[in-house]
C-alpha atoms as a PDB file:
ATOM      1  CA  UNK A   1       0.000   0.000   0.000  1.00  0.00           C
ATOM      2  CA  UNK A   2       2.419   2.086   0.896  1.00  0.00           C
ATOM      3  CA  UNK A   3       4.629   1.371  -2.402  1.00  0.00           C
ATOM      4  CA  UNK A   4       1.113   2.127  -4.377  1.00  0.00           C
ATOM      5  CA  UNK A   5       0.626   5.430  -2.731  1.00  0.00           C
ATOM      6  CA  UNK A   6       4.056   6.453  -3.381  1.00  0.00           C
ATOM      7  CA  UNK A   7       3.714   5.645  -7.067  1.00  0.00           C
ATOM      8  CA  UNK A   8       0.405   7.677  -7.262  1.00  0.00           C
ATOM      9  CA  UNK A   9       1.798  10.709  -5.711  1.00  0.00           C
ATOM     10  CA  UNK A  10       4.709  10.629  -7.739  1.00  0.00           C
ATOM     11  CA  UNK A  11       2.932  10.489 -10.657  1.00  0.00           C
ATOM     12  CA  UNK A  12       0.670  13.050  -9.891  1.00  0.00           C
ATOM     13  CA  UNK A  13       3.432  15.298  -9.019  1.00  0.00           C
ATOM     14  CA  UNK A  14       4.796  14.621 -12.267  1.00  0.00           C
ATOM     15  CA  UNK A  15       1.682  15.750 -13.617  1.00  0.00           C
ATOM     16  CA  UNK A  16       1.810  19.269 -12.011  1.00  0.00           C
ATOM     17  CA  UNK A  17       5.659  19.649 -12.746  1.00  0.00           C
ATOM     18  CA  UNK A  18       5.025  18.907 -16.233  1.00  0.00           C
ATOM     19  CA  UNK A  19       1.855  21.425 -16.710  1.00  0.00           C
ATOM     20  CA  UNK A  20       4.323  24.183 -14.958  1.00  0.00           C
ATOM     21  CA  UNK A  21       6.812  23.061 -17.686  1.00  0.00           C
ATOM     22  CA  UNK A  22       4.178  24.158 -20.286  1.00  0.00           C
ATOM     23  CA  UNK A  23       2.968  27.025 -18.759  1.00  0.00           C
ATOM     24  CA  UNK A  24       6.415  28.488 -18.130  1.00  0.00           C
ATOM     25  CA  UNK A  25       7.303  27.723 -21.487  1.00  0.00           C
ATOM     26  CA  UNK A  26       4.163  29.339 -22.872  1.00  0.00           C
ATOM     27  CA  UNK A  27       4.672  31.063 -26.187  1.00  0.00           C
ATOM     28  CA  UNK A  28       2.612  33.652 -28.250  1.00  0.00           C
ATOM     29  CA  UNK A  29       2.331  32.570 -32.030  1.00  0.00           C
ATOM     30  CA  UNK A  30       1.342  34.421 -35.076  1.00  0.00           C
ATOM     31  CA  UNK A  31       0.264  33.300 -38.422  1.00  0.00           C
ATOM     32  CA  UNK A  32       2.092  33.994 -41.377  1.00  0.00           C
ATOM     33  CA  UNK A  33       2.537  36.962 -42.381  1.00  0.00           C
ATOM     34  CA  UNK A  34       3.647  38.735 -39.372  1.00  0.00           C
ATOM     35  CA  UNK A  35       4.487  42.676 -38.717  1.00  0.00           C
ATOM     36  CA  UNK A  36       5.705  43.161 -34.996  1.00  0.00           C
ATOM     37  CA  UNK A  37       6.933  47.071 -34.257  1.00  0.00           C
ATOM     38  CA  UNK A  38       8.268  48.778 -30.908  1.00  0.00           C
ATOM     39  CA  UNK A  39       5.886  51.218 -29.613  1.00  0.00           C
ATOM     40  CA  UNK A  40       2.820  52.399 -30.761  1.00  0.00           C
ATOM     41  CA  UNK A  41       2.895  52.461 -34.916  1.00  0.00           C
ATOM     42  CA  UNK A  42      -0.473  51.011 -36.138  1.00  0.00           C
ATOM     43  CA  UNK A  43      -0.243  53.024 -39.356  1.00  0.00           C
ATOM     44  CA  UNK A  44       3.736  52.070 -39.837  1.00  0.00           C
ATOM     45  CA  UNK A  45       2.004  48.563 -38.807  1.00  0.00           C
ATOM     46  CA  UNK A  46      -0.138  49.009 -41.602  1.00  0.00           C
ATOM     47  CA  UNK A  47       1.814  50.406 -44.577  1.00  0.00           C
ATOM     48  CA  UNK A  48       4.137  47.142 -43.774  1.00  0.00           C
ATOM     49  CA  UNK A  49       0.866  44.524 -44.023  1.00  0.00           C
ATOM     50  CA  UNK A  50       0.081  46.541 -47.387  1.00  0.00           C
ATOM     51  CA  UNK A  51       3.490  45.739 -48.454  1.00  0.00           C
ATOM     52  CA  UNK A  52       3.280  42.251 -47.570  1.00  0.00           C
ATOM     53  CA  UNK A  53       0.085  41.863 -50.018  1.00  0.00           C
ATOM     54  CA  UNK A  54       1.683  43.070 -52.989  1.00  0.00           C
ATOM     55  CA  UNK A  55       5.206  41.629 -52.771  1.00  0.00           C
ATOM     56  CA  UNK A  56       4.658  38.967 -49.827  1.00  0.00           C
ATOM     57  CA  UNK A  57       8.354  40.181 -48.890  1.00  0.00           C
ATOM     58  CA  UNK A  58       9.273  40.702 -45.170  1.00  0.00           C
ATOM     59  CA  UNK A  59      12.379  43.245 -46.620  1.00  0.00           C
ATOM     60  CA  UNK A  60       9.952  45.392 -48.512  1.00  0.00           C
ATOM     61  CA  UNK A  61       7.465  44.911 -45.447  1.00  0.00           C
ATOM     62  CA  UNK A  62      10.246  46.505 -42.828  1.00  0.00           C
ATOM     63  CA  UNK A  63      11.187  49.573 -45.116  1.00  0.00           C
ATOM     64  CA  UNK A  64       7.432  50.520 -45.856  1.00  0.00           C
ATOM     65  CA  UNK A  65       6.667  50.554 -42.304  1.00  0.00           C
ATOM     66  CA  UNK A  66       9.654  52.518 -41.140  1.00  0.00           C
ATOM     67  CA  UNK A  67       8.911  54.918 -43.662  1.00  0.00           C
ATOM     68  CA  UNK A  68       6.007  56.114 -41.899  1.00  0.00           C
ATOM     69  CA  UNK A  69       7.351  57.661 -39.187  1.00  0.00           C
ATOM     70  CA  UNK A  70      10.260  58.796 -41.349  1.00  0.00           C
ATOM     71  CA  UNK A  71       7.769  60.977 -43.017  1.00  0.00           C
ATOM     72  CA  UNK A  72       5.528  62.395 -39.735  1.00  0.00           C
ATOM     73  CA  UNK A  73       5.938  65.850 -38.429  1.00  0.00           C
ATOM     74  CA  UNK A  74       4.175  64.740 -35.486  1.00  0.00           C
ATOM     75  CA  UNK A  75       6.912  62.179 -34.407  1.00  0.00           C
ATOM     76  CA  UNK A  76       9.489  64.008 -32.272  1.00  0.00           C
ATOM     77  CA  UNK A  77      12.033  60.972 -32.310  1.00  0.00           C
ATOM     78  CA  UNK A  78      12.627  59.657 -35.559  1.00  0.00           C
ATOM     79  CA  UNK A  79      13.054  61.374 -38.934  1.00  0.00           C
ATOM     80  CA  UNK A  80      11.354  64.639 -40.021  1.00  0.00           C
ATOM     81  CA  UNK A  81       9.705  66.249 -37.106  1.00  0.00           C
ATOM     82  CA  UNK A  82      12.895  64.542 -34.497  1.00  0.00           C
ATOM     83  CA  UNK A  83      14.084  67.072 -32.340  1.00  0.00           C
ATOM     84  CA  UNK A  84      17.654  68.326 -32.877  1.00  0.00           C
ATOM     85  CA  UNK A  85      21.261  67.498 -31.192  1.00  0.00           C
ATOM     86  CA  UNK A  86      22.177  70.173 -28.784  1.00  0.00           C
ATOM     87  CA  UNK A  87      23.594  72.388 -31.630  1.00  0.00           C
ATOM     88  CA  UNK A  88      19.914  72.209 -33.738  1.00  0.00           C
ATOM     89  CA  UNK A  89      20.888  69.673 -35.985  1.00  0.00           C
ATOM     90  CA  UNK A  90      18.348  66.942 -37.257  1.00  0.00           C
ATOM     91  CA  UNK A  91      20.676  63.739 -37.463  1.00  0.00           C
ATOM     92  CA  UNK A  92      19.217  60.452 -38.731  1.00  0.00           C
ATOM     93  CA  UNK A  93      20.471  56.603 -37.856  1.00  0.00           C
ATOM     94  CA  UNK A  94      18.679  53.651 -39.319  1.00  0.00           C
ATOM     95  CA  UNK A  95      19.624  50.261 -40.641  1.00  0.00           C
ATOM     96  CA  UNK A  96      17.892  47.206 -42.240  1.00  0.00           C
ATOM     97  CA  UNK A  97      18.735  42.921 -42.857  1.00  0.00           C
ATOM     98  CA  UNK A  98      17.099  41.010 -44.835  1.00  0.00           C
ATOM     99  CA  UNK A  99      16.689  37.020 -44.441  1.00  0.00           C
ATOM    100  CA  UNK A 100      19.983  36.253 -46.530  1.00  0.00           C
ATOM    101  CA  UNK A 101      22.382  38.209 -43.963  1.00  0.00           C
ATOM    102  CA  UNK A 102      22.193  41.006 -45.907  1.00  0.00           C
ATOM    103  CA  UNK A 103      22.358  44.275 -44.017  1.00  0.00           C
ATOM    104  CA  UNK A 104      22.737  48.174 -44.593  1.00  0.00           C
ATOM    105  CA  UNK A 105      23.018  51.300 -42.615  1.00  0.00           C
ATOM    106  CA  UNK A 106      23.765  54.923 -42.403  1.00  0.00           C
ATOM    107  CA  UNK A 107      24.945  56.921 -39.591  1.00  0.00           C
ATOM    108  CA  UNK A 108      25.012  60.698 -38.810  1.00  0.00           C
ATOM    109  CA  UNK A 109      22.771  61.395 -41.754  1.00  0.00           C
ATOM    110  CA  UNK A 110      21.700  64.782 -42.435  1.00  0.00           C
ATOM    111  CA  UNK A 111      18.599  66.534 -45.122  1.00  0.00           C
ATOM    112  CA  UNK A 112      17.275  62.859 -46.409  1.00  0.00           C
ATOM    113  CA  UNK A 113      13.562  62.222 -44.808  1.00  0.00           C
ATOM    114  CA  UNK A 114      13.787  58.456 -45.217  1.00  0.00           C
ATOM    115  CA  UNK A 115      17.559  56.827 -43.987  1.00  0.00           C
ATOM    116  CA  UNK A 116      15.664  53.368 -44.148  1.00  0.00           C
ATOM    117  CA  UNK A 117      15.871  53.706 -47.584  1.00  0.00           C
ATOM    118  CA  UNK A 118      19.302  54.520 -47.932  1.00  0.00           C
ATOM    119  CA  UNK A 119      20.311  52.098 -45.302  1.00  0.00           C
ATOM    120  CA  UNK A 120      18.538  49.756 -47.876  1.00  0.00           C
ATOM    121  CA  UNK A 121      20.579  51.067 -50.760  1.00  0.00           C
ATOM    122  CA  UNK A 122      23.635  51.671 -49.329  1.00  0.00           C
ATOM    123  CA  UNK A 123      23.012  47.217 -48.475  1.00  0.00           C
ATOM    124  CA  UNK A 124      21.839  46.478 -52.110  1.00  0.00           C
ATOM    125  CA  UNK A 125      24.210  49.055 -54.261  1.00  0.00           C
ATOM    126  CA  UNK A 126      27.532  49.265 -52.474  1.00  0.00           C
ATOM    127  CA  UNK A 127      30.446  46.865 -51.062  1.00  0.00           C
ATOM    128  CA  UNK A 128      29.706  48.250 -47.487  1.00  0.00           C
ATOM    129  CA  UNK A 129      27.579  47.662 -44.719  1.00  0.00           C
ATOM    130  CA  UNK A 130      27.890  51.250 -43.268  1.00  0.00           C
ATOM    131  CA  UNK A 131      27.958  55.037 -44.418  1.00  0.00           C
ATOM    132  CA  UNK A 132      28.317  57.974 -42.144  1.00  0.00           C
ATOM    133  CA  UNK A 133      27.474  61.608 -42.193  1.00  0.00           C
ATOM    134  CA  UNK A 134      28.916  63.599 -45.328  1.00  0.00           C
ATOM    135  CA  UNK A 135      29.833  60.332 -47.298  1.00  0.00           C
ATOM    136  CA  UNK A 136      25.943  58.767 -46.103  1.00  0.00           C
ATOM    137  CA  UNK A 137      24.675  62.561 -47.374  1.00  0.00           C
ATOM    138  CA  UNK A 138      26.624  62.323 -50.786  1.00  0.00           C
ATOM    139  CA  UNK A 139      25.257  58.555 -51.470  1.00  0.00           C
ATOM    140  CA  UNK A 140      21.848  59.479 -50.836  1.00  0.00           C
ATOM    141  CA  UNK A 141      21.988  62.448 -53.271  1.00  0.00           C
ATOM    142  CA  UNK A 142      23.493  60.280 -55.884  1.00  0.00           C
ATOM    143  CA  UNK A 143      20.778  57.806 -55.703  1.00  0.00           C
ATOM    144  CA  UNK A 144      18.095  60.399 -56.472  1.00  0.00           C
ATOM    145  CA  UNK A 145      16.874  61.110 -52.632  1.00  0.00           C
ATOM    146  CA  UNK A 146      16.013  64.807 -52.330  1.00  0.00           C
ATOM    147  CA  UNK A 147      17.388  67.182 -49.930  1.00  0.00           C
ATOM    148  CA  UNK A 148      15.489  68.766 -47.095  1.00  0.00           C
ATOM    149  CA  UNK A 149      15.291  70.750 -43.857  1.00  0.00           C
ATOM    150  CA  UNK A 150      14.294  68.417 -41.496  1.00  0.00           C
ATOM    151  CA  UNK A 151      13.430  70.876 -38.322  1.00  0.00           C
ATOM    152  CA  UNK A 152      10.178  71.159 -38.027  1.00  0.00           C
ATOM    153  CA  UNK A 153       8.872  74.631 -35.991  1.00  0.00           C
ATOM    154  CA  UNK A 154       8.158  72.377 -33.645  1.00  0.00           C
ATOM    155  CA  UNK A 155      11.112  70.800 -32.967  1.00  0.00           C
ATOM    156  CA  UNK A 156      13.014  74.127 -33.448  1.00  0.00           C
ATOM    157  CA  UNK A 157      10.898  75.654 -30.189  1.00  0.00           C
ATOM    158  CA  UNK A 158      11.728  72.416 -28.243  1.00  0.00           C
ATOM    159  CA  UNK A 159      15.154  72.938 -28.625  1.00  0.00           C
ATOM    160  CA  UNK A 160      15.085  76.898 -27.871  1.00  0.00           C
ATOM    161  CA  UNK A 161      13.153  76.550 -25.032  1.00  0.00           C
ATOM    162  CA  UNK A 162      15.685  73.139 -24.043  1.00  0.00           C
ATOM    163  CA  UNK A 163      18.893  75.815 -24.457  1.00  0.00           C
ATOM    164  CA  UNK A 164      17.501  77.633 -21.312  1.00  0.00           C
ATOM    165  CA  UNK A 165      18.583  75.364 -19.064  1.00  0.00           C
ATOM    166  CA  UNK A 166      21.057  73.270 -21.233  1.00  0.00           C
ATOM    167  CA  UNK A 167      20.107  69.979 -19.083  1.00  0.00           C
ATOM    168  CA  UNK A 168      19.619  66.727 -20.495  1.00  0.00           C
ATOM    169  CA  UNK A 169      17.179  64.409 -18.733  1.00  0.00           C
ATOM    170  CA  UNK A 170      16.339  60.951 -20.590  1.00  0.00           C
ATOM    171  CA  UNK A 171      12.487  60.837 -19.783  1.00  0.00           C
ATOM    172  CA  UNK A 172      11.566  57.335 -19.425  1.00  0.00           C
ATOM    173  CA  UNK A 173       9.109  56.008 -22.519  1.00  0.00           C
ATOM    174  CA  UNK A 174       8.539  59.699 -22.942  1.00  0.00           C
ATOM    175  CA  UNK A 175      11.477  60.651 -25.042  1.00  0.00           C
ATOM    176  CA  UNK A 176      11.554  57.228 -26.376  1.00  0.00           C
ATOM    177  CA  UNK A 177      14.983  57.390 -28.038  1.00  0.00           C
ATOM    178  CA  UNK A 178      14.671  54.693 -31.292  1.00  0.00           C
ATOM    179  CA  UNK A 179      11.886  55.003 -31.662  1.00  0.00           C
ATOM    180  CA  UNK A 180      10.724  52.159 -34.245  1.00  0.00           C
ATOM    181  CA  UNK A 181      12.080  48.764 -34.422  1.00  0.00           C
ATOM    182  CA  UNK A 182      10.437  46.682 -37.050  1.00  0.00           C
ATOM    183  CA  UNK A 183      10.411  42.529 -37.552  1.00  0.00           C
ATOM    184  CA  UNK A 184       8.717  40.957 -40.489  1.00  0.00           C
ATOM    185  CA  UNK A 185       7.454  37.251 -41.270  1.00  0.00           C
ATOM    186  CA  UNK A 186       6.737  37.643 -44.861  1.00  0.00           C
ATOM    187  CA  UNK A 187       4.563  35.026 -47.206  1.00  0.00           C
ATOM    188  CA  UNK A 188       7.104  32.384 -47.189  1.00  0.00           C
ATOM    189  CA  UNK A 189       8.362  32.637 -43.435  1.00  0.00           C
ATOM    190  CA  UNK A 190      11.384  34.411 -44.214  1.00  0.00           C
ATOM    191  CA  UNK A 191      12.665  37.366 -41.706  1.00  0.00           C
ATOM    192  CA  UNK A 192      14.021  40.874 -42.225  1.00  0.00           C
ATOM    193  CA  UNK A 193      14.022  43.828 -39.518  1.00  0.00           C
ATOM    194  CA  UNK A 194      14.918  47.362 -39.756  1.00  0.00           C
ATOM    195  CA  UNK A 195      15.418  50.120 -37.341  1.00  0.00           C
ATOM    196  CA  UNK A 196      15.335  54.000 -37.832  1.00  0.00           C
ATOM    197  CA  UNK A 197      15.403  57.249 -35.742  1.00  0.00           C
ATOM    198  CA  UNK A 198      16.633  60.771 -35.153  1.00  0.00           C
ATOM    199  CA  UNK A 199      18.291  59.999 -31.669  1.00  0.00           C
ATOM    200  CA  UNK A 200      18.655  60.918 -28.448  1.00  0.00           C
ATOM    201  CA  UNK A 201      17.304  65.132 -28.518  1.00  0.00           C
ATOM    202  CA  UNK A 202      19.959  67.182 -27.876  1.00  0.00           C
ATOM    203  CA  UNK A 203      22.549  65.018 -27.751  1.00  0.00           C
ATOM    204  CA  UNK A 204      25.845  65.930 -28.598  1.00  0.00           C
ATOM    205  CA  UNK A 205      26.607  66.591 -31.818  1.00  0.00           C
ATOM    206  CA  UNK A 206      28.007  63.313 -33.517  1.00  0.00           C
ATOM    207  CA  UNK A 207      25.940  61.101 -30.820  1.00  0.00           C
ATOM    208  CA  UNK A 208      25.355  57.570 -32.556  1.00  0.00           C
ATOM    209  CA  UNK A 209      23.205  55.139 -30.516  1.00  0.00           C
ATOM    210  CA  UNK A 210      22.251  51.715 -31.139  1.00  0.00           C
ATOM    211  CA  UNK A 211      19.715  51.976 -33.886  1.00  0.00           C
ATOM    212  CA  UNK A 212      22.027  51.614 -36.876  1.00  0.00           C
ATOM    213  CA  UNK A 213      24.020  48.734 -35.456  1.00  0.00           C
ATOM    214  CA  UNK A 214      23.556  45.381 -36.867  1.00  0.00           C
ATOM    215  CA  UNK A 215      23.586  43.130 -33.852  1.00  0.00           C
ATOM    216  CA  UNK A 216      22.321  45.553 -31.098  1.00  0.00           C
ATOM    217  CA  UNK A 217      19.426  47.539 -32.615  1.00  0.00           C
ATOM    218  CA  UNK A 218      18.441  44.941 -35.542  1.00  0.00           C
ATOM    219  CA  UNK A 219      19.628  41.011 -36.015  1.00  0.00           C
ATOM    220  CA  UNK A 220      18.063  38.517 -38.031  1.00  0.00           C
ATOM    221  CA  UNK A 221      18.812  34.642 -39.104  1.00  0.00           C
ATOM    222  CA  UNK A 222      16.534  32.826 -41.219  1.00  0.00           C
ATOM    223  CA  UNK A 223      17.612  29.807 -39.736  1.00  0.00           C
ATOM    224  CA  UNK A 224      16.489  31.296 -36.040  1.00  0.00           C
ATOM    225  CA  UNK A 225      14.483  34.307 -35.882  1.00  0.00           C
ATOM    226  CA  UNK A 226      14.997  38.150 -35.481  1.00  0.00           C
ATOM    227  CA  UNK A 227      15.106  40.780 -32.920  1.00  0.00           C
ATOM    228  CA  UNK A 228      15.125  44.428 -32.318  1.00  0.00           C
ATOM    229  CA  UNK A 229      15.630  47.244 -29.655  1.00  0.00           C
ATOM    230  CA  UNK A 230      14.258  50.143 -28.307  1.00  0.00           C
ATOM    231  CA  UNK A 231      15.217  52.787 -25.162  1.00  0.00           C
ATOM    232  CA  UNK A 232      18.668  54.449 -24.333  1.00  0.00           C
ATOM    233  CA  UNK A 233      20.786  52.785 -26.814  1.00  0.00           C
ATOM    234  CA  UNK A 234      24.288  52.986 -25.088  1.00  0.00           C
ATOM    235  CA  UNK A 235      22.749  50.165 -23.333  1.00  0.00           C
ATOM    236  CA  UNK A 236      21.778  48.084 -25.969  1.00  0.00           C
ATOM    237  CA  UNK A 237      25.168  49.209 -27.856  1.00  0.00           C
ATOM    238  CA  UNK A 238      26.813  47.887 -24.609  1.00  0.00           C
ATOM    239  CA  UNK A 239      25.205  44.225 -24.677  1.00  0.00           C
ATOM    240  CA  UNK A 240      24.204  44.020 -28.431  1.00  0.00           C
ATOM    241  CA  UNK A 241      20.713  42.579 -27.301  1.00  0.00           C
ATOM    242  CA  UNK A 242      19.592  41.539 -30.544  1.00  0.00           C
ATOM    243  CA  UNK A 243      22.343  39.526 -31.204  1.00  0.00           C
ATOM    244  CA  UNK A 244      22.069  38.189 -27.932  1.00  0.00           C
ATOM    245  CA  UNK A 245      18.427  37.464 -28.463  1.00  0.00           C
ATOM    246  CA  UNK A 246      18.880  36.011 -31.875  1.00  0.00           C
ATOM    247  CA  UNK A 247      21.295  33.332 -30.182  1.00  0.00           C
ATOM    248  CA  UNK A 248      19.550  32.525 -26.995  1.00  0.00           C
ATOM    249  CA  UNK A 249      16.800  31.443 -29.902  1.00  0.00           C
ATOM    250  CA  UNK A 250      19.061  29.452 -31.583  1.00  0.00           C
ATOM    251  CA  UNK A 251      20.101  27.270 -28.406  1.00  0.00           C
ATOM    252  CA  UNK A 252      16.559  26.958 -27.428  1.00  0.00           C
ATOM    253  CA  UNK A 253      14.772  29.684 -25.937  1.00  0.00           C
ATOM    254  CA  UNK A 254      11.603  30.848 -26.662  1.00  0.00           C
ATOM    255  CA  UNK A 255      11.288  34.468 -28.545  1.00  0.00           C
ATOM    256  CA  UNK A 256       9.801  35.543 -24.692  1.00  0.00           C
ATOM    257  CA  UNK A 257      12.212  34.164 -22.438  1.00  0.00           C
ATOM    258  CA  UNK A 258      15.175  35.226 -24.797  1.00  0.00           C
ATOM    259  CA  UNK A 259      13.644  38.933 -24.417  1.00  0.00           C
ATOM    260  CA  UNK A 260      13.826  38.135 -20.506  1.00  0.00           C
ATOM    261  CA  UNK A 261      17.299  37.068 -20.534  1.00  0.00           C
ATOM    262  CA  UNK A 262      18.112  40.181 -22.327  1.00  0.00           C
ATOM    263  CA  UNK A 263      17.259  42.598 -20.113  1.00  0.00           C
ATOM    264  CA  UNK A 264      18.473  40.424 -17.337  1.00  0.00           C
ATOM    265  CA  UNK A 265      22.122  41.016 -18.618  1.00  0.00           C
ATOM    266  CA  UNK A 266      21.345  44.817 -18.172  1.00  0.00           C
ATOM    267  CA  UNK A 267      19.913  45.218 -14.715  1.00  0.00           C
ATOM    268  CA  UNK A 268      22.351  42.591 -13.449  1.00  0.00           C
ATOM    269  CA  UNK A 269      25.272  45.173 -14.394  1.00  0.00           C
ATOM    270  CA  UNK A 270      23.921  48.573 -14.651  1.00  0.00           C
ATOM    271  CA  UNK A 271      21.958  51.015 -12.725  1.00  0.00           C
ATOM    272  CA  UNK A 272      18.761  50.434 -14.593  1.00  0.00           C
ATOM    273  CA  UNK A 273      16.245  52.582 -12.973  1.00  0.00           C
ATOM    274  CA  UNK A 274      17.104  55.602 -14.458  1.00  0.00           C
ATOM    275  CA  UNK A 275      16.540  54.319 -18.368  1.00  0.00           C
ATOM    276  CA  UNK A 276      14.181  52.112 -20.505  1.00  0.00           C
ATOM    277  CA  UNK A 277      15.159  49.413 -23.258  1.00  0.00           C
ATOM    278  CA  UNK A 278      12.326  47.319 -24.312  1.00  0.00           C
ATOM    279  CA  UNK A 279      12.814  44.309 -26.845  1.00  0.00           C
ATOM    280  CA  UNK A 280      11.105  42.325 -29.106  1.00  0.00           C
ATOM    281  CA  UNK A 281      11.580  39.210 -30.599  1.00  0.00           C
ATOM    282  CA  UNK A 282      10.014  37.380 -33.898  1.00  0.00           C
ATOM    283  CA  UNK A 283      11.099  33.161 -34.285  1.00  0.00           C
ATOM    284  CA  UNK A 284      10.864  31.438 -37.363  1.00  0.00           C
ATOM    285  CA  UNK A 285       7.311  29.407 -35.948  1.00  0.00           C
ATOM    286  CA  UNK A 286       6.031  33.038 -35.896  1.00  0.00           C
ATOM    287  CA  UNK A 287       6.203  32.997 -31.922  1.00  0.00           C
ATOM    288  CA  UNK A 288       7.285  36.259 -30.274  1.00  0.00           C
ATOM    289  CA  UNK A 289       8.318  37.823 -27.684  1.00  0.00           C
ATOM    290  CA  UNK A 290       8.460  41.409 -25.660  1.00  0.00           C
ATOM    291  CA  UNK A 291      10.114  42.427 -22.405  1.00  0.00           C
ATOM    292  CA  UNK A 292      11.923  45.409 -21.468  1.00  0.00           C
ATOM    293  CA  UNK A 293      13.293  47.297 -17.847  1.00  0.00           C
ATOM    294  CA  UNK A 294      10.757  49.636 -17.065  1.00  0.00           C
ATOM    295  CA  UNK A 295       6.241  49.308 -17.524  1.00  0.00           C
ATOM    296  CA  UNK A 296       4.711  51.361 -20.201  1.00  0.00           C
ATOM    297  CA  UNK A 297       6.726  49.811 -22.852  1.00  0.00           C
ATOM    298  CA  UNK A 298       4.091  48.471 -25.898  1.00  0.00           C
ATOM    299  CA  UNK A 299       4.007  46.981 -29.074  1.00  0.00           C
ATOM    300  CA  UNK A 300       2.234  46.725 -32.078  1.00  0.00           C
ATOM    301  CA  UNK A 301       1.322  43.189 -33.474  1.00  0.00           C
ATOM    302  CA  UNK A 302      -0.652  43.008 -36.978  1.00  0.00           C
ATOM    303  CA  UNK A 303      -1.978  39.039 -38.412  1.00  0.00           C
ATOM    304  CA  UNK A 304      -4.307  37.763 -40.005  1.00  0.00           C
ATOM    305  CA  UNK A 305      -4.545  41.169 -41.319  1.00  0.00           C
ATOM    306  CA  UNK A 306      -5.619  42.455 -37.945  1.00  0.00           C
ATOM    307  CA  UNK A 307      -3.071  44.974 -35.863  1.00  0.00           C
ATOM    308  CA  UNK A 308      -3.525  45.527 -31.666  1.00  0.00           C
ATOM    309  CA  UNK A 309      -1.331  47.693 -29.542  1.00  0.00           C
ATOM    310  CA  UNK A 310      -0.550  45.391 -26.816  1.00  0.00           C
ATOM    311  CA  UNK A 311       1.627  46.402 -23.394  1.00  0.00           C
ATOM    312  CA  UNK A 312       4.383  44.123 -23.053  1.00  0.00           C
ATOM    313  CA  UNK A 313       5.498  42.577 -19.181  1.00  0.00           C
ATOM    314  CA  UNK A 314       8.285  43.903 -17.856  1.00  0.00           C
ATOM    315  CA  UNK A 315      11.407  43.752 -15.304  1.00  0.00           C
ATOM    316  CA  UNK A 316       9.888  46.419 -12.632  1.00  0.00           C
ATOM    317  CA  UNK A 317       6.639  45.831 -12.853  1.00  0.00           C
END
């Protein structure tokens, strides 16, 4: 009797150990296609779904979307409308990989409304991975992109009124630093990603953060998955999360606990209650993932033709 009981309560604790297995190991999944973006950027969202039906390519998908905030006056943080560096210049960062290991980016990028665009070129046209300021400016004007003044009104009070006091105070999910990260599943389950943004405001001049690094704003294998990055971008520069995420996919972790892990490398080191980096993540099964430091960090998630804004867990919360 006492043998049987043993056995039953074994197996029945078995039972429960194996249904917290599942439930700890619980995963999201979309449906193919899939558009996943940092923040809140239904219409960038939707411009990249629109994409998707025409060319059923997760590349063209990524550029499409960033382009929409690229082009909004209303968008303080990435392209025209962004708020200055400290000396009233508009200076753009993006980058973009496609599912071959492609990948293209510019840096320091003055006058061009969309640097997705020439991060794509600058991938598809030249030797290089990576053009900076003057030679970035002198590409994009060769390839037919137009020259333009980039501070908005504005932007251009924000920064007078900033020069007061001269202080510089990251704002946590208020200044939100990327501010669009972008991951694509297009029609045959391949991944691309793509990040853009007009910095830090009122940084110094010649501030580059992590949004056109390949590796710590952007990564993508289309044998694993993709990732991208949002928040103060030193920090993601420092641990190149989207590598990291990318890799903690490929030795088995779901898109959601690889987000986790993430972040745990930052608030294990740094002092992390002064900043905000949120993360997403996109597997080849069409799981994801989101996690970042600080709450208030959300996402936008479009399938099946449908997009939500949804708030993803975090660290302090």
């Amino acid at each position: 009797m006492q043998r049987r009981t043993f056995i039953k309560q074994t197996t029945a604790l078995s039972a429960i150990a194996s249904v917290s297995a599942k439930a700890s190991n619980s995963q999201n999944v979309a449906k193919f296609p899939v558009v996943i973006s940092t923040w809140k950027n239904e219409k960038a969202n939707t411009a990249a779904w629109e994409s998707l039906q025409k060319t059923g390519r997760a590349l063209d998908a990524v550029e499409a979307g960033a382009r929409i905030p690229e082009a909004d006056p209303n968008d303080t943080s990435v392209g025209y409308g962004g708020f200055p560096d400290r000396d009233g210049n508009v200076t753009l960062d993006a980058c973009i990989m496609d599912e071959k290991g492609n990948a293209g980016s510019v840096t320091f990028l003055q006058h061009i409304m969309h640097p997705i665009s020439v991060a794509r070129a600058v991938m598809e046209k030249t030797p290089h991975v990576m053009l900076s300021g003057e030679g970035a400016l002198q590409f994009a004007l060769s390839q037919g992109f137009k020259k333009e003044n980039l501070l908005t009104e504005t932007a251009k009070k924000a920064w007078e009124e900033w020069k007061k006091t001269s202080k510089y105070e990251p704002k946590i999910n208020i200044e939100r630093h990327d501010t669009i990260g972008l991951l694509a599943l297009g029609n045959q389950g391949e991944i691309s990603g793509a990040c853009t943004t007009s910095g830090l405001a009122f940084k110094m001049h010649g501030r580059v953060g992590d949004s056109p690094v390949i590796g710590a704003a952007v990564f993508c294998d289309d044998e694993v998955g993709g990732a991208c990055a949002t928040g103060l971008g030193e920090f993601v520069l420092k641990t190149l999360g989207s590598f990291l995420i990318v890799e903690l996919m490929r030795n088995g972790k779901t898109p959601q606990q690889a987000c986790e892990e993430a972040i745990m490398r930052i608030v294990k080191r740094y002092n992390y209650k002064e900043f905000q980096i949120g993360y997403l993540a996109l597997n080849k099964k069409g799981e994801y993932g989101a996690y970042a430091i600080q709450p208030g960090f959300n996402y936008t998630l479009t399938t099946n033709g449908v997009t939500k804004v949804y708030e993803s867990a975090s660290y302090m919360k």
